[in-house]
C-alpha atoms as a PDB file:
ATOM      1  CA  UNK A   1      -2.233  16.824 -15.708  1.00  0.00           C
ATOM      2  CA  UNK A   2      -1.625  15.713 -12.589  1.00  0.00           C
ATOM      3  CA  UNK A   3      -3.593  13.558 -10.335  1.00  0.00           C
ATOM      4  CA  UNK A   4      -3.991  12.891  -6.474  1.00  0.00           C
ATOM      5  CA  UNK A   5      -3.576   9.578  -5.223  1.00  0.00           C
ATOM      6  CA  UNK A   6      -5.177   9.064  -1.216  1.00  0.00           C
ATOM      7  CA  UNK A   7      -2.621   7.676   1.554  1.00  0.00           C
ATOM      8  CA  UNK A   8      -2.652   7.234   4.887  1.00  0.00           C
ATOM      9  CA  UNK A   9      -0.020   9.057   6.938  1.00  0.00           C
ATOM     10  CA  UNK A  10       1.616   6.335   7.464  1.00  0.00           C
ATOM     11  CA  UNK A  11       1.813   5.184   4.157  1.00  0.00           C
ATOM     12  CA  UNK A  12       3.023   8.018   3.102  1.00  0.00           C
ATOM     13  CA  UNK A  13       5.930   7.803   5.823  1.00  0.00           C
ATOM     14  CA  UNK A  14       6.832   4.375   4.431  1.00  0.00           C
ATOM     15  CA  UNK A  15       7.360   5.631   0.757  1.00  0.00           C
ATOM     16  CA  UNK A  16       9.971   8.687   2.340  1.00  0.00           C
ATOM     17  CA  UNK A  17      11.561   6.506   4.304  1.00  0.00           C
ATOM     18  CA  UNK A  18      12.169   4.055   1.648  1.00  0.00           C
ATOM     19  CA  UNK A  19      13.141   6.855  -1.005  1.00  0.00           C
ATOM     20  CA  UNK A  20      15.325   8.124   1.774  1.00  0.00           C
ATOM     21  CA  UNK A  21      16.812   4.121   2.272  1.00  0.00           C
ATOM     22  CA  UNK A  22      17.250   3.875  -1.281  1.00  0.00           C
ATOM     23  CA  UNK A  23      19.453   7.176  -1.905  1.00  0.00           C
ATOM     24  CA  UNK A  24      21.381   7.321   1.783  1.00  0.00           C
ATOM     25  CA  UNK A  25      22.149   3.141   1.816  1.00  0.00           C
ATOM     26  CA  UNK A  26      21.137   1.053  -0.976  1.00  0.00           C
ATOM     27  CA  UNK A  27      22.455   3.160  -4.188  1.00  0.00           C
ATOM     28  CA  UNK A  28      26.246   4.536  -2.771  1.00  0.00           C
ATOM     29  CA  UNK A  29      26.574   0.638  -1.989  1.00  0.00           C
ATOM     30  CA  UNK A  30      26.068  -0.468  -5.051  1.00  0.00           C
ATOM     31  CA  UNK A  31      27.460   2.705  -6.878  1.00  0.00           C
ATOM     32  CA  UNK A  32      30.746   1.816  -5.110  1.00  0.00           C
ATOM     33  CA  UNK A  33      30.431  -2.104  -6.083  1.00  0.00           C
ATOM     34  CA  UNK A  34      30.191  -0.843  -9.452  1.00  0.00           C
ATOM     35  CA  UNK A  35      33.447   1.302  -9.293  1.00  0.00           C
ATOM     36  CA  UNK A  36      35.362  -1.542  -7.835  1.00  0.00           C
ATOM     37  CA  UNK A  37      33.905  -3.593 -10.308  1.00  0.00           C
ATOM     38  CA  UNK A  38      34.891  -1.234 -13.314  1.00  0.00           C
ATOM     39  CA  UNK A  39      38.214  -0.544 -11.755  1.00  0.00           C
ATOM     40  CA  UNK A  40      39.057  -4.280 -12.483  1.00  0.00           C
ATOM     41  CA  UNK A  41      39.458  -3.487 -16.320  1.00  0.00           C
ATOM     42  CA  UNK A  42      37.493  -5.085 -19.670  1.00  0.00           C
ATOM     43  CA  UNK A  43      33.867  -4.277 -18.930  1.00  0.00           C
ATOM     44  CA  UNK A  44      32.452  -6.392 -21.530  1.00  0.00           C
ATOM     45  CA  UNK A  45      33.023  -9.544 -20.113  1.00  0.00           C
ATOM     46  CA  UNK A  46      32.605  -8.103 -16.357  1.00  0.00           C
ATOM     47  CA  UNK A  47      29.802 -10.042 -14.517  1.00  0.00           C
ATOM     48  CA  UNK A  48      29.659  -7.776 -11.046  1.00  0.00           C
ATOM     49  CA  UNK A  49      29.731  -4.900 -13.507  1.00  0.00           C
ATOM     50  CA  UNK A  50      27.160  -5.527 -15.839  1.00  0.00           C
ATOM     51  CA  UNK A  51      25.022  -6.547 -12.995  1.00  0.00           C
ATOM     52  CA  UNK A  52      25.868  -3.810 -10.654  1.00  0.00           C
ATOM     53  CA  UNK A  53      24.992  -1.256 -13.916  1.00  0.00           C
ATOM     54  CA  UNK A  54      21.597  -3.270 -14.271  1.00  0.00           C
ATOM     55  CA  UNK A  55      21.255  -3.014 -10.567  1.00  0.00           C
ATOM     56  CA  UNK A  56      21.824   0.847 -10.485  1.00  0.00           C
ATOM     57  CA  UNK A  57      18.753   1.216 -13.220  1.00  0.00           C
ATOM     58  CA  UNK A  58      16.776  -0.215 -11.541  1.00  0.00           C
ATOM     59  CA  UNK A  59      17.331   1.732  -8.374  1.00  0.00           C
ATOM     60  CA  UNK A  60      16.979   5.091 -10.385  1.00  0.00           C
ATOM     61  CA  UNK A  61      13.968   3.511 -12.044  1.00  0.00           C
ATOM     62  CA  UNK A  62      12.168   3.239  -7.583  1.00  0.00           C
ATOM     63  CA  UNK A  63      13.955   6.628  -7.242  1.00  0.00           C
ATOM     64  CA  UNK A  64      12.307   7.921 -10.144  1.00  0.00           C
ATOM     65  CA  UNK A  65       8.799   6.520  -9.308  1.00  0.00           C
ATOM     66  CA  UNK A  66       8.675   7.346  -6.066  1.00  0.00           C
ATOM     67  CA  UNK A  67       9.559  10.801  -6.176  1.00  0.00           C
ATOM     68  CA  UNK A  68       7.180  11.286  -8.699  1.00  0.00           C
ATOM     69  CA  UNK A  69       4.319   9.291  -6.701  1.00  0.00           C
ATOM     70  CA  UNK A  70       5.016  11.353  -3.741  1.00  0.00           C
ATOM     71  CA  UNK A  71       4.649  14.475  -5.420  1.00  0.00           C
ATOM     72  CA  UNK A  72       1.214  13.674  -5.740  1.00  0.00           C
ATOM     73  CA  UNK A  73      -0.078  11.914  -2.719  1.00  0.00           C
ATOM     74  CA  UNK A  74      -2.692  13.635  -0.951  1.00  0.00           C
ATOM     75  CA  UNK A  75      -2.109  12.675   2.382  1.00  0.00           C
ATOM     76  CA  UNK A  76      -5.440  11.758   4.245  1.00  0.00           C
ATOM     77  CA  UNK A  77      -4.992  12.516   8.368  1.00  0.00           C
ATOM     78  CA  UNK A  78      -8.876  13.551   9.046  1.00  0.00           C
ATOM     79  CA  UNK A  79     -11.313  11.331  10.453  1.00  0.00           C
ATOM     80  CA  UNK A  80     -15.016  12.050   9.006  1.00  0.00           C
ATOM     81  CA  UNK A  81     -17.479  13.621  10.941  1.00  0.00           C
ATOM     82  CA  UNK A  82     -19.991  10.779  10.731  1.00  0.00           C
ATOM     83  CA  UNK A  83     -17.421   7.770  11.822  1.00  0.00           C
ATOM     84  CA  UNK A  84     -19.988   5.196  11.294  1.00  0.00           C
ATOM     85  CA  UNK A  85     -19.332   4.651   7.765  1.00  0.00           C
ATOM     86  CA  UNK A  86     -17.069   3.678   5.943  1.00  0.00           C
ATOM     87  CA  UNK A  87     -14.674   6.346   3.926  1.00  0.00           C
ATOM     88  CA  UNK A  88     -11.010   6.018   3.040  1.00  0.00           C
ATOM     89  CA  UNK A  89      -8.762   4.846   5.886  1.00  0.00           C
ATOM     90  CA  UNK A  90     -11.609   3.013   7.674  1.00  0.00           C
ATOM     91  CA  UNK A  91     -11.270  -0.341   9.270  1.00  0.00           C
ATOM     92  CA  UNK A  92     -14.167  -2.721   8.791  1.00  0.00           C
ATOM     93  CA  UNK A  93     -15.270  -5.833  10.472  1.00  0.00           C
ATOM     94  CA  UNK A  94     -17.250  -7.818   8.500  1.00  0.00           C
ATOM     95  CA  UNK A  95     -18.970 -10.859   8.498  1.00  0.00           C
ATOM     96  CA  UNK A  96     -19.876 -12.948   5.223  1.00  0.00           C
ATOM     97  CA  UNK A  97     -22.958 -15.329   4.470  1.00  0.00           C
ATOM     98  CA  UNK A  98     -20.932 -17.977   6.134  1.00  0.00           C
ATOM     99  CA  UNK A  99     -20.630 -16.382   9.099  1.00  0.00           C
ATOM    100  CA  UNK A 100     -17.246 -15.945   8.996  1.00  0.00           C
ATOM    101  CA  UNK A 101     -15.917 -12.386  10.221  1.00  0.00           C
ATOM    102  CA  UNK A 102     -12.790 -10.459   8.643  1.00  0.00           C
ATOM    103  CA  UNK A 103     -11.514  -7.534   9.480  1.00  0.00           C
ATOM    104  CA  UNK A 104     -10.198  -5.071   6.363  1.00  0.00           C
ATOM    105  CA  UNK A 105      -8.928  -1.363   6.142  1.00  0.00           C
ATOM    106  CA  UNK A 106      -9.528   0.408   3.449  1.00  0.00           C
ATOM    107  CA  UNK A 107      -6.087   2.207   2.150  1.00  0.00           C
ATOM    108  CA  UNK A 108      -4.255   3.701  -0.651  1.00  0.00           C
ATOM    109  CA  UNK A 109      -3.309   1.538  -3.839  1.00  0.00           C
ATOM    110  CA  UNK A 110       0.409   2.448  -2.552  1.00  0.00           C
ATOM    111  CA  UNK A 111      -0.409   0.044   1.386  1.00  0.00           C
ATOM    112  CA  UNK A 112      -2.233  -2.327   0.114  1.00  0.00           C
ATOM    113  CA  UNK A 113      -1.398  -5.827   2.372  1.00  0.00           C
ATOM    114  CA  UNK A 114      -3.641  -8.755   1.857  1.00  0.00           C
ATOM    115  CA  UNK A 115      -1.757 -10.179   5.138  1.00  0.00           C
ATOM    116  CA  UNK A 116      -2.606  -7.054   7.395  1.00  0.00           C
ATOM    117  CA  UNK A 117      -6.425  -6.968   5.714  1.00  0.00           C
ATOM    118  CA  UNK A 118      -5.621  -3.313   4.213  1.00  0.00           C
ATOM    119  CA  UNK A 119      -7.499  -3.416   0.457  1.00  0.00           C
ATOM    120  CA  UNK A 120      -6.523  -0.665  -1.740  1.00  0.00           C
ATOM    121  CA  UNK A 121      -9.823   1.805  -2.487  1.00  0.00           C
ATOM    122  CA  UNK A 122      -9.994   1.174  -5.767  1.00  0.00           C
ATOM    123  CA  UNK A 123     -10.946  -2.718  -5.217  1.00  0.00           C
ATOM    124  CA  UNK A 124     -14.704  -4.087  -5.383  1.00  0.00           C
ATOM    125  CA  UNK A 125     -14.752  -4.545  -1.608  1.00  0.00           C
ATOM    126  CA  UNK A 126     -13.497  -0.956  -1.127  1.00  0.00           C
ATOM    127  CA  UNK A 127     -15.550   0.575  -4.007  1.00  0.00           C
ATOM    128  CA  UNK A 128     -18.882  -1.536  -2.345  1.00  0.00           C
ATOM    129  CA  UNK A 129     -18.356  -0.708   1.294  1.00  0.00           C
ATOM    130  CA  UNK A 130     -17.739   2.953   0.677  1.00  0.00           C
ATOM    131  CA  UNK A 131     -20.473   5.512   2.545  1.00  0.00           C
ATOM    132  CA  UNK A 132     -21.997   2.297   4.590  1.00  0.00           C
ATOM    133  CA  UNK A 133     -22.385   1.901   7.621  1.00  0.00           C
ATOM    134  CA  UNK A 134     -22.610  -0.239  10.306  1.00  0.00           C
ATOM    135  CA  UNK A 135     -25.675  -2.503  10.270  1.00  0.00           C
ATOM    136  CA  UNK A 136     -25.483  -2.674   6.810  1.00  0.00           C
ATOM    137  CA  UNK A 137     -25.558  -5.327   4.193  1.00  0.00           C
ATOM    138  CA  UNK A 138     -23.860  -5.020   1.045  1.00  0.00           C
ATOM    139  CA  UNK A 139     -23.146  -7.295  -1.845  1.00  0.00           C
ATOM    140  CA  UNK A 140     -19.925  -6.846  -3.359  1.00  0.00           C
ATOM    141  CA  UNK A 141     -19.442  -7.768  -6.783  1.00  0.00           C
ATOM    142  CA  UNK A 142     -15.486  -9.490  -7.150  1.00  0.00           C
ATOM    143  CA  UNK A 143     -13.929 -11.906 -10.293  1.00  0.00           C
ATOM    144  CA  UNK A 144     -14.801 -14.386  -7.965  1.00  0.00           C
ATOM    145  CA  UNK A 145     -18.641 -13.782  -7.795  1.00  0.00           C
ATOM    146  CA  UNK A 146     -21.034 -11.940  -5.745  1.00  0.00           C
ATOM    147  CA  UNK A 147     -20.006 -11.616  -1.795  1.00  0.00           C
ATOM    148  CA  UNK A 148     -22.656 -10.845   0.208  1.00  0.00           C
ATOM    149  CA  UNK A 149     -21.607  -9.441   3.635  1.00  0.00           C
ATOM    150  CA  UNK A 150     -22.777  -7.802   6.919  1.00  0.00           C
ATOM    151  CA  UNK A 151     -20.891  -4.613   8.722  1.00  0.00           C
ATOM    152  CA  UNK A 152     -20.487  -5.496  11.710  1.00  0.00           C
ATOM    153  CA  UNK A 153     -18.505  -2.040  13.012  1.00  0.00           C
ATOM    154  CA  UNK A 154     -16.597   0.670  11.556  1.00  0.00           C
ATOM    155  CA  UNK A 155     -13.146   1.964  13.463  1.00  0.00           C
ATOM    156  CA  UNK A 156     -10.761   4.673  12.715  1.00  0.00           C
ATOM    157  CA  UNK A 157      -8.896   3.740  14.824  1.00  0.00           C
ATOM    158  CA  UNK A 158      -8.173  -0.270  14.591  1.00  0.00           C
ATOM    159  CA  UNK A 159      -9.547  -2.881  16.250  1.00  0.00           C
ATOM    160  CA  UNK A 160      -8.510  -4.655  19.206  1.00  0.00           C
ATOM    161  CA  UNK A 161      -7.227  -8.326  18.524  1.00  0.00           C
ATOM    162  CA  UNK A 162     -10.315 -10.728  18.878  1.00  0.00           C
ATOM    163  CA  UNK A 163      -9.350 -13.649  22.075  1.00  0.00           C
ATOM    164  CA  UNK A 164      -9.300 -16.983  19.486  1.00  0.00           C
ATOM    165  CA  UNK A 165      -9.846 -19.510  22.204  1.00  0.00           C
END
């Protein structure tokens, strides 16, 4: 049984392309490093060989799991009818006891990017922000200990960079 996994458009574009990298660029180079390498004679003792075979494993091992991840994406392009809270694909600006205000977007496990903010949906912030709104306060329960924070607004479409004069 197959199961769908949630991704952005985008997201999903990324994984394509890079299946599409991987079998138009990166494997026929090293497939023909390999042949050059094997064309040299005694395998066994054959660094570039043994390590372009290793290297062409692994490459079918991404080829492998991305075909089979992107046969069952569910590719998430509408916005929700209510847009002030917070579903899948949602940006969030939030501010923390603190006072301190971050900005995260809620994405598939397959985006996830601490250094852009996106947290995948299945991770405590995610699961505790879901179906709020703005106004709200929610406490969000992480390995590091309870979190309490404020919504400040909910986007679908990104924020605007904040002026950090």
């Amino acid at each position: 049984m197959s199961f769908k996994i949630y991704i952005t458009p985008q997201g999903a574009r990324t994984l394509r392309d890079e299946l599409n990298h991987i079998w138009r660029v990166t494997r026929p180079e090293v497939t023909s490093k390999v042949s050059a390498a094997a064309a040299l004679g005694d395998r066994s003792e054959n660094a570039d060989y043994i390590y372009g075979k290793r290297q062409l494993r692994e490459i079918d091992k991404r080829i492998r799991y991305l075909t089979k991840r992107l046969d069952n994406l569910e590719i998430v392009e509408r916005k929700p009818d209510d847009r002030e809270k917070i579903f899948f694909g949602a940006w969030a600006r939030l501010e923390d006891e603190a006072g301190n205000v971050s900005e995260i977007r809620i994405v598939g496990a397959d985006e996830f990017d601490m250094k852009k903010g996106w947290i995948s949906l299945e991770s405590p912030m995610a699961k505790s922000l879901l179906g709020k709104r703005t106004g709200d306060e929610v406490i969000v329960e992480r390995p590091l200990g309870a979190l309490g924070v404020r919504i400040l607004e909910v986007s679908y479409e990104g924020f605007a960079p904040v002026d950090q004069e």
